[in-house]
Protein backbone atom coordinates (compact mmCIF):
# COMPACT_ATOMS: atom_id res chain seq x y z
CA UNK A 1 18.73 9.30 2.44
CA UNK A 2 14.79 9.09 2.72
CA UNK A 3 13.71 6.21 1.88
CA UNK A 4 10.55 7.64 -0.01
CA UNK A 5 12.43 8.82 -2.80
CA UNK A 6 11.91 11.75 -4.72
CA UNK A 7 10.01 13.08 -8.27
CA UNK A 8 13.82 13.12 -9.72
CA UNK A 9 14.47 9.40 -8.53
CA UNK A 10 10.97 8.07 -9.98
CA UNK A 11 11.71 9.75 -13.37
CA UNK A 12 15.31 7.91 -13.28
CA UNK A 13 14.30 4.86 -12.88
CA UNK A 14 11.93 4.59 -15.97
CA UNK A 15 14.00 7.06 -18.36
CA UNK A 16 17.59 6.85 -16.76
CA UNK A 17 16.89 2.69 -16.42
CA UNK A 18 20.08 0.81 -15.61
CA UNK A 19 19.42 -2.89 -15.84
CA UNK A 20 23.11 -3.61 -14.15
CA UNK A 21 23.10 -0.96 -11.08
CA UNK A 22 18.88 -2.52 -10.47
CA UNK A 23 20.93 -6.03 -10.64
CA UNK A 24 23.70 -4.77 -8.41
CA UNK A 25 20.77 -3.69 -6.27
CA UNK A 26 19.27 -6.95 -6.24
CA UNK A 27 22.26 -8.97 -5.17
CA UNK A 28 22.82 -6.49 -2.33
CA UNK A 29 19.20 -6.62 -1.03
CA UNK A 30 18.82 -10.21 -0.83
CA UNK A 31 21.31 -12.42 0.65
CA UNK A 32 22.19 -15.67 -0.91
CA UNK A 33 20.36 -15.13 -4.11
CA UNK A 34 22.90 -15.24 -6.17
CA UNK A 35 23.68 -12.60 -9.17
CA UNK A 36 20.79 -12.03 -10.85
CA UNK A 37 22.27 -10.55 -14.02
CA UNK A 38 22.00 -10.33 -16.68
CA UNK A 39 18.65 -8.54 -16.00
CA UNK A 40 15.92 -8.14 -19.14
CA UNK A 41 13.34 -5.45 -19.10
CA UNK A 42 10.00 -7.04 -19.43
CA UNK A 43 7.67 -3.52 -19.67
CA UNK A 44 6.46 -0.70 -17.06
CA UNK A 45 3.47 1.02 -16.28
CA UNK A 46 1.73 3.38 -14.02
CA UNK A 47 2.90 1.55 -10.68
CA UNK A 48 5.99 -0.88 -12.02
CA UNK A 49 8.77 -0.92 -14.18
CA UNK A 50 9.40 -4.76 -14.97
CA UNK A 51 12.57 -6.84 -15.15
CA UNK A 52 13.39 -10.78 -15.64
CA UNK A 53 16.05 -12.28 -13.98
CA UNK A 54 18.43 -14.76 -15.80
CA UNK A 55 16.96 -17.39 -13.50
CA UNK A 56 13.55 -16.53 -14.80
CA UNK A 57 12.66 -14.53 -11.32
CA UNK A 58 10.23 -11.48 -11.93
CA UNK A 59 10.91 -8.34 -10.04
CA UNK A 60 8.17 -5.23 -10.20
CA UNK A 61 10.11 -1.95 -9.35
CA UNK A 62 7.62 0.54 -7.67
CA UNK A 63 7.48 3.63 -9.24
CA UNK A 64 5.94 5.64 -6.56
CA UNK A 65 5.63 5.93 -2.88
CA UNK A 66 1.61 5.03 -3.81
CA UNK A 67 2.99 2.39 -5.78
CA UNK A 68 4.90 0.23 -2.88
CA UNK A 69 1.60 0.63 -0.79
CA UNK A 70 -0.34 -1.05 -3.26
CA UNK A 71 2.17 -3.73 -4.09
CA UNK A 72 2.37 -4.19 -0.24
CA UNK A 73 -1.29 -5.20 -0.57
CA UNK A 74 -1.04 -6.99 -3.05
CA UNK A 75 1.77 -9.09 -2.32
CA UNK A 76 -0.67 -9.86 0.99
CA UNK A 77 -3.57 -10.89 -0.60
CA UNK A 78 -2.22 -12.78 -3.23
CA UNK A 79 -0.53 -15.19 -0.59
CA UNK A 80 -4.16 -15.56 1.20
CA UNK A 81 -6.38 -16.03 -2.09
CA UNK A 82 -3.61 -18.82 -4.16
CA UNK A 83 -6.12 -21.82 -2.69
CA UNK A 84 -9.10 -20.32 -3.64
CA UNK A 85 -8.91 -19.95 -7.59
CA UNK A 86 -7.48 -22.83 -10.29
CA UNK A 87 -5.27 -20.47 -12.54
CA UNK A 88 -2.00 -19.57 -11.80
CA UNK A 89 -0.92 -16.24 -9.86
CA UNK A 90 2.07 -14.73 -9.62
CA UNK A 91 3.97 -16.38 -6.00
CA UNK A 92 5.63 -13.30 -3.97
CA UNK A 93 8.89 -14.65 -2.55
CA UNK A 94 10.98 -11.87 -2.61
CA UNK A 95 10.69 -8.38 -0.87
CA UNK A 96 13.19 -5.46 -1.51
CA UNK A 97 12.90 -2.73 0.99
CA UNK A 98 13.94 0.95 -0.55
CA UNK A 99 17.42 1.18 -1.42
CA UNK A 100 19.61 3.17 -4.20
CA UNK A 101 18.51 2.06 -7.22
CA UNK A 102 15.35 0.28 -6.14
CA UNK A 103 14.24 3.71 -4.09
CA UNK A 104 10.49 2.55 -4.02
CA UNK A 105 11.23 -1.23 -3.41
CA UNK A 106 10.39 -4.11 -5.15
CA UNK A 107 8.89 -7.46 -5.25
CA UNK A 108 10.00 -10.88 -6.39
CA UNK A 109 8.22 -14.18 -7.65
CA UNK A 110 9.02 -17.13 -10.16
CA UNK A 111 8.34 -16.45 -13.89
CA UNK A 112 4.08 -17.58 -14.21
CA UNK A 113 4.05 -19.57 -17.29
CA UNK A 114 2.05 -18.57 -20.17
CA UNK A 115 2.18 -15.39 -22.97
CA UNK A 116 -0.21 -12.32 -22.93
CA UNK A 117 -3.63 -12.43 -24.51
CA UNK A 118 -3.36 -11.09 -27.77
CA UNK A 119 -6.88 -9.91 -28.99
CA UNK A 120 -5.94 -9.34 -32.78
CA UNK A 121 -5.69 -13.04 -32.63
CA UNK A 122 -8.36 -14.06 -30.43
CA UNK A 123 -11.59 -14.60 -32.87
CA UNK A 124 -14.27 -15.53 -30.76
CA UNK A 125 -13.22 -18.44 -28.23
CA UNK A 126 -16.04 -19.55 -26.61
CA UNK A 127 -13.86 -21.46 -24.39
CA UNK A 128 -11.32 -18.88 -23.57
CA UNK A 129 -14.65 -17.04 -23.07
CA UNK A 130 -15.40 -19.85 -20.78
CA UNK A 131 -12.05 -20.24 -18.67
CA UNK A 132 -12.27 -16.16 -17.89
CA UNK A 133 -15.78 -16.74 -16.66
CA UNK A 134 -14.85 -19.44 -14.53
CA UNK A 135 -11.87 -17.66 -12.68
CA UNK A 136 -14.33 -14.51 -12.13
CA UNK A 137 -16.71 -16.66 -10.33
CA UNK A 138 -14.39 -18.11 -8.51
CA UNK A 139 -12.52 -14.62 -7.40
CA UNK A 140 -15.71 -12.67 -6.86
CA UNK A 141 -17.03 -15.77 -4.60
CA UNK A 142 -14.29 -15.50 -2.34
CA UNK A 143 -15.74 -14.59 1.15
CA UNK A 144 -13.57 -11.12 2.37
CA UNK A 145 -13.17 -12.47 5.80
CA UNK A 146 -11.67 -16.02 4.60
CA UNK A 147 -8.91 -13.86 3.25
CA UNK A 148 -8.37 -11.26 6.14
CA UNK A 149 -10.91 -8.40 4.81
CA UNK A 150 -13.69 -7.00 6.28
CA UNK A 151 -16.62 -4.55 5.92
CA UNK A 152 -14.45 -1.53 6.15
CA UNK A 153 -12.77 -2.15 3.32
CA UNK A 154 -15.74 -2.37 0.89
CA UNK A 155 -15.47 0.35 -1.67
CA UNK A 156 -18.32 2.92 -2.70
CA UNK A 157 -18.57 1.98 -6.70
CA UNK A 158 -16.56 4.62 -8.92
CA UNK A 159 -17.62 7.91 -6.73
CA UNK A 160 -14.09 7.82 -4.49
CA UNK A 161 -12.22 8.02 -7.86
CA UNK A 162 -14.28 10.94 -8.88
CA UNK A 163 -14.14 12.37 -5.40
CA UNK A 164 -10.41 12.26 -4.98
CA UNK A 165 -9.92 14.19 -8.67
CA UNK A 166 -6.83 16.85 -7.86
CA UNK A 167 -7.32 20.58 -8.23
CA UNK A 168 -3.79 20.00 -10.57
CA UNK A 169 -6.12 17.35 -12.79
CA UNK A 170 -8.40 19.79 -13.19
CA UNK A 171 -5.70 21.87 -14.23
CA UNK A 172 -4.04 20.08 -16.78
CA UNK A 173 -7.81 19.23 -18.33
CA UNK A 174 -8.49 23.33 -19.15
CA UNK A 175 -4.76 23.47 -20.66
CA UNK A 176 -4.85 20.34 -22.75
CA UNK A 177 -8.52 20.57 -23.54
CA UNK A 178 -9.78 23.82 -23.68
CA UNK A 179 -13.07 25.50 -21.74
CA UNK A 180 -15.99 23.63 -23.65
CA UNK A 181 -13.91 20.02 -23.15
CA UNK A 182 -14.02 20.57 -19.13
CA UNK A 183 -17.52 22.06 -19.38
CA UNK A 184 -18.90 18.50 -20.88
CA UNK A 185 -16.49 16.50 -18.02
CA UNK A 186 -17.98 18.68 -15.32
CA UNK A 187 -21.74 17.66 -16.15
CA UNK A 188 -20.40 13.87 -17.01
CA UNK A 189 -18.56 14.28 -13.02
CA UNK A 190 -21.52 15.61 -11.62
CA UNK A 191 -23.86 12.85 -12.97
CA UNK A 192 -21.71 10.39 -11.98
CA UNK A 193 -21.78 12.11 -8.53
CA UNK A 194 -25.66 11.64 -8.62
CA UNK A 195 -26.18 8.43 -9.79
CA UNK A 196 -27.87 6.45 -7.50
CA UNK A 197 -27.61 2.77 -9.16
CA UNK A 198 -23.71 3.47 -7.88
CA UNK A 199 -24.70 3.22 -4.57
CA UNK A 200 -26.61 -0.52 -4.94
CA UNK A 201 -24.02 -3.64 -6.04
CA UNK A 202 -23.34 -6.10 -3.78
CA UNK A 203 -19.53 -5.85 -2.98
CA UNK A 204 -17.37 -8.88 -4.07
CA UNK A 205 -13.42 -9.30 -4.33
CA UNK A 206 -12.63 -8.30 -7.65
CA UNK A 207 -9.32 -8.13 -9.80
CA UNK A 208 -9.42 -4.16 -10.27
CA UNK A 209 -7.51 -4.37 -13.73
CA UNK A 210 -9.04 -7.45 -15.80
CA UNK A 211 -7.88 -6.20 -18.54
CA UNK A 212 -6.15 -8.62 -21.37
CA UNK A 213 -2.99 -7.27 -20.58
CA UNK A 214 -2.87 -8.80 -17.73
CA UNK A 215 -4.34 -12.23 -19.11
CA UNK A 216 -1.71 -15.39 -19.70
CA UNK A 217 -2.75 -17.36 -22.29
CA UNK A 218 -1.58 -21.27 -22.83
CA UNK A 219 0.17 -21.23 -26.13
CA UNK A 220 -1.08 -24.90 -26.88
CA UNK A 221 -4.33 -25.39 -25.80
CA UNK A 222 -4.72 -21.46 -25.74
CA UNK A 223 -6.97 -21.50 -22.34
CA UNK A 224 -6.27 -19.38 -19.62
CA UNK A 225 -3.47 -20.14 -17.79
CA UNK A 226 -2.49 -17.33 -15.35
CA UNK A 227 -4.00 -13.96 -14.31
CA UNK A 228 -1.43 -11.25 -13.33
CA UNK A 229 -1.14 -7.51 -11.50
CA UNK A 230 -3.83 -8.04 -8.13
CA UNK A 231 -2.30 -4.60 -6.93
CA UNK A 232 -6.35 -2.72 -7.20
CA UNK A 233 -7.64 -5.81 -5.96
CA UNK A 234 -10.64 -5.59 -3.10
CA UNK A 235 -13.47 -5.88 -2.22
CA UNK A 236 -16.26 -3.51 -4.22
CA UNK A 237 -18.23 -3.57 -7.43
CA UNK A 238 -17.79 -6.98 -9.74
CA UNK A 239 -18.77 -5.49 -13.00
CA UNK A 240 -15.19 -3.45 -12.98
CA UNK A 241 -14.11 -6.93 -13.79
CA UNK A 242 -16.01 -7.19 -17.30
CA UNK A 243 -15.88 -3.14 -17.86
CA UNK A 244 -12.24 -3.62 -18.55
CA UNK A 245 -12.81 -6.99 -20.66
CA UNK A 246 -14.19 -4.66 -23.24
CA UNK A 247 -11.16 -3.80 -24.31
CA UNK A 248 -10.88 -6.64 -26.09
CA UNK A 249 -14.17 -6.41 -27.26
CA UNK A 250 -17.67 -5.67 -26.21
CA UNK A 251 -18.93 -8.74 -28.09
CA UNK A 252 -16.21 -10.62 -25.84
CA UNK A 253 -17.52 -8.69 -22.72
CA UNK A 254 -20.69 -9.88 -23.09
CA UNK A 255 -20.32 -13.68 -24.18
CA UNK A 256 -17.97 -13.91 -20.62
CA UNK A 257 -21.20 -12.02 -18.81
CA UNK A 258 -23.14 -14.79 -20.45
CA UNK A 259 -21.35 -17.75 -19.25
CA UNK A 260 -20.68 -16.47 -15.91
CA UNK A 261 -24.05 -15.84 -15.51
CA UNK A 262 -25.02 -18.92 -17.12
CA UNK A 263 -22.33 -20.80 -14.64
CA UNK A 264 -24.41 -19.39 -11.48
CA UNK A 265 -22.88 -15.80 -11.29
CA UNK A 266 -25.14 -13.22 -9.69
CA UNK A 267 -25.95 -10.24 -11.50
CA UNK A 268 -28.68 -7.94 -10.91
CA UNK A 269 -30.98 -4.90 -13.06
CA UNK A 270 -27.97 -2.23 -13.13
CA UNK A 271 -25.11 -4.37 -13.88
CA UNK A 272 -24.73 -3.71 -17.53
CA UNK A 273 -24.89 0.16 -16.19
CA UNK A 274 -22.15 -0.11 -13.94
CA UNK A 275 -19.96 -1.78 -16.74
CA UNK A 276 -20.53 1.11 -18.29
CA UNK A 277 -20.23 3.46 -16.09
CA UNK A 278 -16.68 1.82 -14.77
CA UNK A 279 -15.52 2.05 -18.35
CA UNK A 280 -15.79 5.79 -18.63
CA UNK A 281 -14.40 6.20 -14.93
CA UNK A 282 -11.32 3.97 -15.89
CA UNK A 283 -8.98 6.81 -17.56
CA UNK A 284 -9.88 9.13 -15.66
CA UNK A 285 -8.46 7.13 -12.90
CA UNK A 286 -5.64 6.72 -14.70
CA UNK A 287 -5.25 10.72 -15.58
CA UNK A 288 -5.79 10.89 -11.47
CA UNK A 289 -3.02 8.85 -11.21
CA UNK A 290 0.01 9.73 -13.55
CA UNK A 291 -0.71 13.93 -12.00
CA UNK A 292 -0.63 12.78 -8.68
CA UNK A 293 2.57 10.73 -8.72
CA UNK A 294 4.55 12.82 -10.68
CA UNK A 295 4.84 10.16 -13.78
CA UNK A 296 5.19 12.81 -17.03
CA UNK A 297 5.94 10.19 -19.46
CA UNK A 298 2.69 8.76 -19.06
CA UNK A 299 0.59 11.86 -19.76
CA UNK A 300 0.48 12.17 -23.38
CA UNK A 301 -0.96 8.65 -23.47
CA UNK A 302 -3.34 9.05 -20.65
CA UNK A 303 -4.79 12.20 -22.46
CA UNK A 304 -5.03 10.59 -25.52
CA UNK A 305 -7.34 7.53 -23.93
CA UNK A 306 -9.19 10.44 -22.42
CA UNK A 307 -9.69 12.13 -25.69
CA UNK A 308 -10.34 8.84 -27.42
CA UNK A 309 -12.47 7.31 -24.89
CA UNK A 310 -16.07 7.07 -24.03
CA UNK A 311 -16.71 10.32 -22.04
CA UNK A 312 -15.15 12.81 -24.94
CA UNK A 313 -15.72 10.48 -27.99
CA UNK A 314 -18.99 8.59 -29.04
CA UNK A 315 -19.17 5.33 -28.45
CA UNK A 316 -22.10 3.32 -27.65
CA UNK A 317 -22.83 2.34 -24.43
CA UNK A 318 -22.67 -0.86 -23.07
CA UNK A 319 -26.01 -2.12 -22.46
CA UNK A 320 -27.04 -0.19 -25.68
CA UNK A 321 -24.81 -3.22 -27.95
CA UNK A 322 -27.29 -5.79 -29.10
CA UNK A 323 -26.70 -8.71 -27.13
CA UNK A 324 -25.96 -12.50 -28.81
CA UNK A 325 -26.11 -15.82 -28.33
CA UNK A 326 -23.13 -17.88 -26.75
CA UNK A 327 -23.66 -20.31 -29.12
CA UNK A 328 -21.85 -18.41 -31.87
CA UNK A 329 -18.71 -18.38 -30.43
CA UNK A 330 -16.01 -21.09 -31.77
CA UNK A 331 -14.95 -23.68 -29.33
């Protein structure tokens, strides 16, 4: 059996999902870990499919031979960065090579403590504000060779995402949104091709999906207590970091970009333009994604972002929302 899997073997393990044969999988892989069942989903997405063990271990099945690669990274860096930042991080202890029922592998760490951000219920916390700030200047001040990364691995802004756009994404674009819809994404490609304040941030290690799903919040004191999912980490533009902050809200987005410049973080003339620009870039990303790998259960929700989101819909842009004074938050 290849140990790549197949299109029929990543659609099984989200829509045929077996928590006892992934269990059964578990015990076999590892020796001496004991049974791990009874197994709990916890949720899935583009790359995972997430399970909790009855010992409170976390596994992330990946969904995709693209997947493991980037959990492989991940699982690298997050061992070299865990001195370098005060919140908690998920701890990789456990590796599961491909195997039947785990046919993209897997990766294991203790249960981070903590419950997701909820931003129905987050008002405006000047503090939380504060605590996000803090971790983002101490991730993007990380020096890439203290951590094993170098030069080569600095990304060009958001022009590889649009470069890499498959002939097939292109193709499901005309049938889902008609001639006129791909006319108005072909101009928005093509000026995202030409922009030139793209080509001018200074690269930093950034989280690559700061969004608030991936936020743990301290149910008590309600600061932040853990950040999760490093698999897009790298080295490249910081102000992906607060593009995806504005889905909690673009008031939010801005009174963390106040504090973390206020706290010393370096920003320059086009950063509020890159937020934006990595903000309409973001689903199509995703779209990029979910065609590539094969995921069809994702697609009616990535279109629907796409047809919601910034590039087909109006919304105003970043650096066009009045900006406010810190001060108003709540502590």
């Amino acid at each position: 059996m290849s140990n790549q899997g197949s299109a029929s073997e990543r659609s099984d393990l989200l829509s045929g999902f077996d928590l006892d044969a992934i269990g059964a999988a578990i015990l076999d892989a590892i020796p001496g870990f004991g049974d791990p069942r009874p197994l709990r989903k916890l949720g899935d997405g583009f790359h995972s499919v997430v399970v909790e063990t009855s010992d409170e271990i976390v596994f992330r099945l990946s969904r995709s031979p693209a997947s493991m690669l980037l959990h492989r990274r991940e699982r690298e860096l997050l061992n070299r960065i865990a001195g370098f930042v005060s919140v908690s991080m998920p701890d990789p202890r456990w590796v599961i090579h491909p195997r039947p029922g785990i046919p993209f592998g897997a990766v294991g760490y203790p249960k981070v403590a903590g419950n997701p951000l909820n931003p129905a219920q987050l008002g405006h916390s000047k503090s939380l504000a504060s605590d996000i700030a803090g971790f983002l200047l101490e991730l993007h001040g990380i020096e890439p060779l203290a951590v094993g990364l170098s030069a080569r691995d600095v990304e060009n802004a958001g022009r590889p995402i649009v470069r890499e756009l498959h002939r097939s994404v292109a193709a499901v674009l005309r049938q889902e949104f008609g001639g006129q819809a791909v006319e108005r994404i072909k101009r928005w490609l093509d000026s995202v091709l030409a922009d030139e304040k793209l080509l001018q941030p200074t690269p930093r290690l950034r989280h690559g999906d700061f969004w608030y799903g991936n936020l743990l919040i301290d149910p008590a004191s309600g600061a932040l207590a853990a950040v999760l999912d490093f698999e897009n980490a790298g080295i490249g533009d910081p102000a992906l970091d607060f593009a995806t902050l504005r889905y909690i809200g673009d008031d939010f987005a801005r009174t963390v970009l106040d504090l973390y410049v206020a706290s010393g973080g370096a920003v320059d003339d086009n950063f509020a333009h890159r937020i934006q620009r990595h903000w309409e870039l973001r689903e199509f990303d995703g779209l990029s994604h979910v065609v590539l790998n094969d995921l069809s259960d994702e697609l009616p929700d990535q279109l629907r972002k796409l047809r919601d989101g910034p590039v087909m819909s109006t919304q105003p842009r970043f650096q066009d929302v009045e900006p406010h004074s810190i001060s108003r938050g709540s502590a």
